[in-house]
Protein backbone atom coordinates (compact mmCIF):
# COMPACT_ATOMS: atom_id res chain seq x y z
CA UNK A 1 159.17 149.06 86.65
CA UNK A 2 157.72 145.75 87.15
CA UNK A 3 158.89 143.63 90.17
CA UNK A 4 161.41 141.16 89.26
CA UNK A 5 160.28 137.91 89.98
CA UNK A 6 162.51 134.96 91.68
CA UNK A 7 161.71 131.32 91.98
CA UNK A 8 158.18 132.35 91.65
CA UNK A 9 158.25 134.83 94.43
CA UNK A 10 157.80 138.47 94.43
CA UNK A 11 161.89 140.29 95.07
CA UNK A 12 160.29 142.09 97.75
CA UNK A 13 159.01 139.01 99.69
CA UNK A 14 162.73 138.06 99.26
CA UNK A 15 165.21 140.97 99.38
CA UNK A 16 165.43 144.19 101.88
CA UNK A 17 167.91 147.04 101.09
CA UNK A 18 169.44 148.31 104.55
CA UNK A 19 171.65 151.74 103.43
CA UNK A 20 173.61 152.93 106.19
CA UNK A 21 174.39 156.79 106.27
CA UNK A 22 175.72 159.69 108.19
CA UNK A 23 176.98 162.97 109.14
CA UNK A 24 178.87 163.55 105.79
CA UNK A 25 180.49 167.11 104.44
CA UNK A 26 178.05 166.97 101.41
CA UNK A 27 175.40 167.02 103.26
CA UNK A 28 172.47 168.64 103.93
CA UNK A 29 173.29 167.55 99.88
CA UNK A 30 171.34 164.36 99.09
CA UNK A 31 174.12 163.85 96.29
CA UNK A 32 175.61 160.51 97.73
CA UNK A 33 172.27 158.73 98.40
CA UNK A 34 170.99 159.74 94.84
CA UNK A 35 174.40 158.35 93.69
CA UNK A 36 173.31 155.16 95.01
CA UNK A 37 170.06 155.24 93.63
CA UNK A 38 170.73 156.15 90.08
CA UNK A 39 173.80 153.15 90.19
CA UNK A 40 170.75 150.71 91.06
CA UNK A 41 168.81 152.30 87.89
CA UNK A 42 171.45 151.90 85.84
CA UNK A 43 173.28 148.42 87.46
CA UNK A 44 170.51 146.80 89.19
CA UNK A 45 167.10 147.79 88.92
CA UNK A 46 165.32 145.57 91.10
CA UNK A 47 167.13 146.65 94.19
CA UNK A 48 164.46 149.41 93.43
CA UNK A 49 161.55 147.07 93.82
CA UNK A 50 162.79 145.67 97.19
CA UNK A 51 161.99 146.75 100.83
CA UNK A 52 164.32 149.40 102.17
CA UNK A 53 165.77 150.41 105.45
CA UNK A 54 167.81 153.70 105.90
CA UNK A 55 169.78 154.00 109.28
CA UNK A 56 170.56 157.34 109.94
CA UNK A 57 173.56 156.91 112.17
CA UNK A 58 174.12 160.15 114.38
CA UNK A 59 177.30 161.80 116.07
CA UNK A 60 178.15 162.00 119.55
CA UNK A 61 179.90 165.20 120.16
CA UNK A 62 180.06 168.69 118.38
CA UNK A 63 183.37 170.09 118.05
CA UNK A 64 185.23 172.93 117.07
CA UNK A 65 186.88 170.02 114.54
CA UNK A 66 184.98 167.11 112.30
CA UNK A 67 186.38 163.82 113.18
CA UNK A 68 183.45 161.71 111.70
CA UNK A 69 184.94 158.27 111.97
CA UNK A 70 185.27 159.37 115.90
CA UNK A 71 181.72 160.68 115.66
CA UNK A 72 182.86 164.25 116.00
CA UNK A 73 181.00 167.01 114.31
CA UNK A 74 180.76 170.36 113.78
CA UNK A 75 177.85 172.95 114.83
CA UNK A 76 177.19 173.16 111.26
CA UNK A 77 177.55 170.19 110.52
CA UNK A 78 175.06 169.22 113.19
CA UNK A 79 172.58 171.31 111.42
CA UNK A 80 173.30 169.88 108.26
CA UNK A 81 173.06 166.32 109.17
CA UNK A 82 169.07 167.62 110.82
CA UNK A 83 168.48 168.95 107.35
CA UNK A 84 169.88 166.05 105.29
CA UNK A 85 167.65 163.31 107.08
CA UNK A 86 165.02 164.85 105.69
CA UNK A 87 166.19 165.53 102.63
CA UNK A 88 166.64 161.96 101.99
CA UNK A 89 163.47 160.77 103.73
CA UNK A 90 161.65 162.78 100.89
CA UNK A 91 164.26 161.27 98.42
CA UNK A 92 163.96 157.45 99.55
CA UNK A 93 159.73 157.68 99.91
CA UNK A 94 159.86 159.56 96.04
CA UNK A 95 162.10 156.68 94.88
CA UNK A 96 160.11 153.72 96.74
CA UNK A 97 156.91 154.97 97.09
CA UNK A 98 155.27 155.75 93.42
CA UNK A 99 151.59 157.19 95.53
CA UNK A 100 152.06 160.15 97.52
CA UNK A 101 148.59 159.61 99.46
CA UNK A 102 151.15 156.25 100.53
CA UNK A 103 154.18 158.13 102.00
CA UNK A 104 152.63 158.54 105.18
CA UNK A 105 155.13 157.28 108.13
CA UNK A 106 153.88 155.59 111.71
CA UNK A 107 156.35 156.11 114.03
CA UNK A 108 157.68 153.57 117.02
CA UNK A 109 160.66 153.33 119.68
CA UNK A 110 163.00 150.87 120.26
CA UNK A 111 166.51 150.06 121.88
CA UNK A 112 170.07 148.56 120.64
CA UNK A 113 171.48 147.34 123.39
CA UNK A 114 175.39 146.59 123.29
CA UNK A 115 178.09 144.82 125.70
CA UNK A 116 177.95 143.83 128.67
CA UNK A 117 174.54 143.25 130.03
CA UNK A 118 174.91 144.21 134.21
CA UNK A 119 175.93 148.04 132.37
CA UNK A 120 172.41 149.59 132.42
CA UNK A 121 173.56 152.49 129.89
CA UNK A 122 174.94 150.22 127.65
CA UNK A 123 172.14 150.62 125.12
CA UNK A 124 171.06 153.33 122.03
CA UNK A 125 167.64 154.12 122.25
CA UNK A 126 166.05 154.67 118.62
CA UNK A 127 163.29 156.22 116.63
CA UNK A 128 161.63 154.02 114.25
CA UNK A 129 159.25 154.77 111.29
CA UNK A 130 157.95 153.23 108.43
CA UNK A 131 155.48 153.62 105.50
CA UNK A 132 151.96 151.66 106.13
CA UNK A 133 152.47 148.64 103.80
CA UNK A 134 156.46 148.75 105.57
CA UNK A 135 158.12 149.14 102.17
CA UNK A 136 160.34 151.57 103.52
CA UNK A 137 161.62 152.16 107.10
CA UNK A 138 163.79 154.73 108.58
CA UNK A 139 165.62 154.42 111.55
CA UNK A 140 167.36 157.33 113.72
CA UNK A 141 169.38 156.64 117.02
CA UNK A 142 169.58 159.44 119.60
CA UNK A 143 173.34 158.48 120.03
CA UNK A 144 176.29 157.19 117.35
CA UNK A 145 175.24 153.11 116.28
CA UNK A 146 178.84 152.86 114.52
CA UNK A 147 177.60 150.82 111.26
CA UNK A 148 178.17 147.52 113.72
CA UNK A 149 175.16 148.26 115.48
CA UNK A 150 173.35 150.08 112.89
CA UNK A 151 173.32 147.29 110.42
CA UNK A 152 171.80 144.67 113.38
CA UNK A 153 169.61 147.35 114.07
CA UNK A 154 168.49 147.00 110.66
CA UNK A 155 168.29 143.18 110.20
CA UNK A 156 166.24 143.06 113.39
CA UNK A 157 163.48 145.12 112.03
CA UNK A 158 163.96 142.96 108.69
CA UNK A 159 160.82 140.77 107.42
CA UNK A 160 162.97 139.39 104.56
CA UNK A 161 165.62 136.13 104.42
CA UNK A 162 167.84 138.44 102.51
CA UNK A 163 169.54 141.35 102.87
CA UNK A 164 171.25 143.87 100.43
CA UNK A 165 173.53 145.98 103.17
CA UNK A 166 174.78 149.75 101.34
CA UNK A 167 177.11 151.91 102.63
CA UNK A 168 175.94 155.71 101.28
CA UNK A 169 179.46 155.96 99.42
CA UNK A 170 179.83 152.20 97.34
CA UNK A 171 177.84 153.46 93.88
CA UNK A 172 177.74 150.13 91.61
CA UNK A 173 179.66 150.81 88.60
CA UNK A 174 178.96 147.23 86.76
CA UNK A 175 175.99 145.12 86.43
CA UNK A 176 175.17 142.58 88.92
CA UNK A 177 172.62 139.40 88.08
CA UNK A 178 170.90 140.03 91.54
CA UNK A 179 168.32 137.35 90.35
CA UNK A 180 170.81 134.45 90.02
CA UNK A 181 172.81 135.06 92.95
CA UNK A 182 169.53 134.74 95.12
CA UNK A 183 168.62 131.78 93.31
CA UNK A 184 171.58 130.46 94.31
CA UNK A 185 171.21 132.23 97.49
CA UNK A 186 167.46 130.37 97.87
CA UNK A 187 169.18 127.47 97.10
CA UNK A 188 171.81 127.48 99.87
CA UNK A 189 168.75 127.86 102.41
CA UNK A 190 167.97 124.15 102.12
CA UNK A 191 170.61 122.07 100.50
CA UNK A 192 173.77 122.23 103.01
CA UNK A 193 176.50 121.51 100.53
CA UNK A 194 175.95 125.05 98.73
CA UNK A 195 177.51 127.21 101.18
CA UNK A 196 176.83 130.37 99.62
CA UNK A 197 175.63 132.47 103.03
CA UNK A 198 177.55 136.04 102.09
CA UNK A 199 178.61 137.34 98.17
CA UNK A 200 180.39 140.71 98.36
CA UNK A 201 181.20 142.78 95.58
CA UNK A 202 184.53 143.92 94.03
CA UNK A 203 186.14 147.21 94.45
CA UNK A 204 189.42 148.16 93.03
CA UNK A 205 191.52 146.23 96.09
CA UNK A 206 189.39 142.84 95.59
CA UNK A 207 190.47 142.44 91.87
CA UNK A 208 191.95 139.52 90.63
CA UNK A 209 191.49 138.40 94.87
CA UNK A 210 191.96 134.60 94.13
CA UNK A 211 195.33 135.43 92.67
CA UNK A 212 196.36 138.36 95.54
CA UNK A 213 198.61 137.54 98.26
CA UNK A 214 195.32 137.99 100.78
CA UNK A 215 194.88 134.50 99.53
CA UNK A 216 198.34 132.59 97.59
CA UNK A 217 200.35 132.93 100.34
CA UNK A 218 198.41 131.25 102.47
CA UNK A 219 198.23 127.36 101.58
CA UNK A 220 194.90 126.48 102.95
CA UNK A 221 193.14 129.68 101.29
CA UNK A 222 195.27 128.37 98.02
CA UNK A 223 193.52 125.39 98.26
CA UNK A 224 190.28 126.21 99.22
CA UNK A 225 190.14 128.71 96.20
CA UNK A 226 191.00 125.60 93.82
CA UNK A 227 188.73 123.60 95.08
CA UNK A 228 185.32 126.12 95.33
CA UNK A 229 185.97 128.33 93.29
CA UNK A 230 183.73 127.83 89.94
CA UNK A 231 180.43 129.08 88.35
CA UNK A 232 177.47 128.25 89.88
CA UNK A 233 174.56 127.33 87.72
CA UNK A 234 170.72 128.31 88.74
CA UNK A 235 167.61 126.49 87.76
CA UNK A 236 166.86 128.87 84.64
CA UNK A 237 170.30 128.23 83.50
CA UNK A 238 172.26 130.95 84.39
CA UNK A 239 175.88 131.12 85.26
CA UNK A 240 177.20 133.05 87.85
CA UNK A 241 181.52 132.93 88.41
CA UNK A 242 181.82 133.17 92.62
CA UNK A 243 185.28 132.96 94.29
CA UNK A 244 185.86 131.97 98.08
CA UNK A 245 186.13 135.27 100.31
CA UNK A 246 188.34 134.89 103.07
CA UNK A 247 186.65 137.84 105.28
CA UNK A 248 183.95 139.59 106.19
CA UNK A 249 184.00 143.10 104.37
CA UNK A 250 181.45 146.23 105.14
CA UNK A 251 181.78 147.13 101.26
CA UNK A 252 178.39 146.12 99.98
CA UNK A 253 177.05 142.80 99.85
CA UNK A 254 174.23 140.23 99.93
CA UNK A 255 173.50 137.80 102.63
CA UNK A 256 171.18 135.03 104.50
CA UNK A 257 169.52 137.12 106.91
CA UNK A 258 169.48 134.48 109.60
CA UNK A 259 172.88 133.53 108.95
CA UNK A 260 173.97 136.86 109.08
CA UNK A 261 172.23 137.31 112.91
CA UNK A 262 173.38 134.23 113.93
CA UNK A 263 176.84 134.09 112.73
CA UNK A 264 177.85 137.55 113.04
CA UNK A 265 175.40 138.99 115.88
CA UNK A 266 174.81 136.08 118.34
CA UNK A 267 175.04 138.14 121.33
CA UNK A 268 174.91 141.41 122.77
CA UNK A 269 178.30 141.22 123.36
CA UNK A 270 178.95 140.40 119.59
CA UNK A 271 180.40 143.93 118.54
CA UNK A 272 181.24 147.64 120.63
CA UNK A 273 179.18 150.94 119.66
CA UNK A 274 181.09 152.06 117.37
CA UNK A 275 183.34 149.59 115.68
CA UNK A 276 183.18 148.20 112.30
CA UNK A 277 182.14 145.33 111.46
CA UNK A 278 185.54 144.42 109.11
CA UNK A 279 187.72 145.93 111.88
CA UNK A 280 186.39 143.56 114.55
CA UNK A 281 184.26 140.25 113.49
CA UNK A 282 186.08 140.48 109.94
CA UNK A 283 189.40 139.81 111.50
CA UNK A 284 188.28 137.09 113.72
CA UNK A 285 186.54 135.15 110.51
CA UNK A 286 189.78 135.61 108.72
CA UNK A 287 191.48 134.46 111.55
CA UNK A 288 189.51 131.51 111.94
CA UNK A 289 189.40 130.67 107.94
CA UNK A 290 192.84 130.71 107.46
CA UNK A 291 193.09 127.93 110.19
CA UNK A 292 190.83 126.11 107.86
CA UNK A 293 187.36 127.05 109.23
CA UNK A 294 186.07 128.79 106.33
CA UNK A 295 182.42 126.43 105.84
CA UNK A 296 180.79 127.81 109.10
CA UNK A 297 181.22 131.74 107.18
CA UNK A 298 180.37 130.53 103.52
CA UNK A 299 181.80 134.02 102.02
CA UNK A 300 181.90 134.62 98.78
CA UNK A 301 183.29 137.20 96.15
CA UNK A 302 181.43 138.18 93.22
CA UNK A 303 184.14 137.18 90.56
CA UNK A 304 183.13 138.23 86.84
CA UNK A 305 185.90 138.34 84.10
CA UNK A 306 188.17 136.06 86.04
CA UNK A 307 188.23 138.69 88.88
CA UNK A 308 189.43 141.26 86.41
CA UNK A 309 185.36 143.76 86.44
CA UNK A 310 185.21 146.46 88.88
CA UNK A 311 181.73 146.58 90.29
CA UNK A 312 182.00 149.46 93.11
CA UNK A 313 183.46 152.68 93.27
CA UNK A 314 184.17 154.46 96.29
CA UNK A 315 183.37 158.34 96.93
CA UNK A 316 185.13 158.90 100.14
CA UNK A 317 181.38 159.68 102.01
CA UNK A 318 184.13 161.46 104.95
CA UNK A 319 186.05 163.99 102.74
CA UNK A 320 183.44 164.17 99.63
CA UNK A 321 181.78 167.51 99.59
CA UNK A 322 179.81 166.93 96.31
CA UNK A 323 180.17 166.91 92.51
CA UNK A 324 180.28 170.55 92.34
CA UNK A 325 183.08 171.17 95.41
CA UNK A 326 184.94 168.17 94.22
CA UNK A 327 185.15 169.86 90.52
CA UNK A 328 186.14 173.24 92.33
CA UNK A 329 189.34 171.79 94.15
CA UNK A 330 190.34 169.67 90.88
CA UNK A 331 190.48 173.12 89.26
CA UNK A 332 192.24 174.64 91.78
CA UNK A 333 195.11 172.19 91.94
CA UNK A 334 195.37 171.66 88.39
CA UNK A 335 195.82 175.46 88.55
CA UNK A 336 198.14 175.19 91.23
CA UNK A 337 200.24 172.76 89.99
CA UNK A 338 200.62 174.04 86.38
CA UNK A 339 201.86 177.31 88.05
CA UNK A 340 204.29 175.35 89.79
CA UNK A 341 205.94 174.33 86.58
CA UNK A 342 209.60 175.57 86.15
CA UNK A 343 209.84 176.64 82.47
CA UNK A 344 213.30 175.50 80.50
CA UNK A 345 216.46 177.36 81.50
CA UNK A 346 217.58 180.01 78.71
């Protein structure tokens, strides 16, 4: 594939892909990441020419019960997640990395350090490694990030002013003109009155969004929507429909790099290990945008077909098992239920 070129720059030199994965029941299965993959073949193939940054998030406990939005694992599925990291090491550097004698990996420590500062155990410590010419980069903490911490941990170690952040579950399911929206991204970087700092994409709950009551039944949303909303042009001509965003989603998106560190991560004591980013700093922005302050966020949503074009699908990463499983327990319910079906009375 040759490497799409924007504004006369290189994507790489512009764009780094941070996917954020973890202890999942398909795993050691690299099913979900090659998911991803093949939805940026088919929906965005220069995401494949960009930098890219895997977290591996860990757990923290193993139990005799998997709890993994608590962090809570099994013994196997401890062993599993050990055997999955490397399956999708070899996966990423076969994906990103076309020479093999070029998959070599130099490895460094660092720390994420969370909270309050006078704590000293308030910090992860983390392995770092990366390919020589730092195309790709793979990061493992010794203790649970939560994908707060794991996607600053990421934009830290980020040479690019954009980012592309994945969860391992999102596939892309439409096509998305990655080229224009950086344009208009570039753009944003240097002219102050295009405040285009964050474009998310739509899943099935943010269709139709500048219609939904997460924005109509709030007056000021109302009429920020009728006032931004609109399709932006870029300097080869292309149009690109964007709607305000009123929050701060996980769900996968693009965004300023800098912005992103400044806005969302100022400070150490910015977000918990642990927490979400849409369960914590999401609430505040939506707080503080409904109150009018929506400028100092610049969030947009990715709005083709008047709203009405899914672009993400969501595979449950917590309760998927796989294609295969997943087909299993279809068949066994539609089995169960059909022999559940009372037959007409004689």
């Amino acid at each position: 594939m040759t490497p799409a070129i924007v504004s006369g720059q290189p994507i790489s030199d512009l764009l780094t892909v941070i996917i954020t994965t973890s202890p999942t029941p398909s795993a050691p299965s690299t099913e979900l990441i090659s998911a991803i993959l093949t939805s940026f073949r088919n929906h965005c193939g220069s995401l494949l020419s960009c930098r890219v940054i895997v977290v591996f998030d860990t757990y923290d406990r193993i139990t005799s019960h998997a709890r993994l939005k608590k962090g809570q694992v099994t013994a196997d599925g401890a062993e599993n997640f050990s055997l999955y990291k490397e399956n999708v090491k070899e996966l990423i550097l076969s994906e990103f990395i076309e020479s093999e004698d070029q998959r070599g990996l130099t490895d460094s420590q660092g720390e994420a350090e969370f909270g309050y500062g006078g704590v000293s155990t308030n910090f992860v410590p983390f392995s770092l490694s990366h390919t020589t010419n730092n195309r790709v980069t793979f990061i493992e903490p010794l203790k649970r990030l939560g994908f707060g911490l794991a996607v600053r941990t990421a934009l830290r170690s980020t040479k690019t002013p954009f980012v592309w952040v994945h969860q391992h579950d999102w596939p892309l399911v439409s096509d998305i003109p990655l080229e224009s929206l950086l344009d208009i991204m570039q753009a944003a970087e240097t002219d102050e009155s295009i405040l285009v700092k964050y474009v998310c994409l739509p899943s099935v709950r943010l269709l139709s969004y500048a219609e939904s009551a997460h924005v109509v039944q709030f007056p000021i949303l109302k009429e920020l929507t009728a006032s931004l909303k609109r399709d932006f042009l870029t300097g080869s001509g292309a149009s690109v429909p964007l709607t305000p965003m009123f929050f701060w989603h996980d769900k996968p998106h693009l965004a300023s790099t800098r912005h992103y560190l400044s806005r969302v991560f100022p400070t150490r004591l910015s977000i918990l290990r642990g927490a979400f980013i849409e369960d914590t700093i999401g609430q505040r922005a939506r707080n503080q945008m409904k109150e009018g302050d929506w400028a100092k966020w610049a969030t947009w949503l990715f709005y083709p077909d008047e709203g009405r074009r899914l672009c993400l699908r969501h595979l449950q990463g917590r309760t998927w098992e796989g294609a295969e499983k997943e087909s299993e327990k279809k068949a066994f319910w539609r089995e169960r239920n059909a022999d559940c079906i009372v037959g007409p009375l004689n």
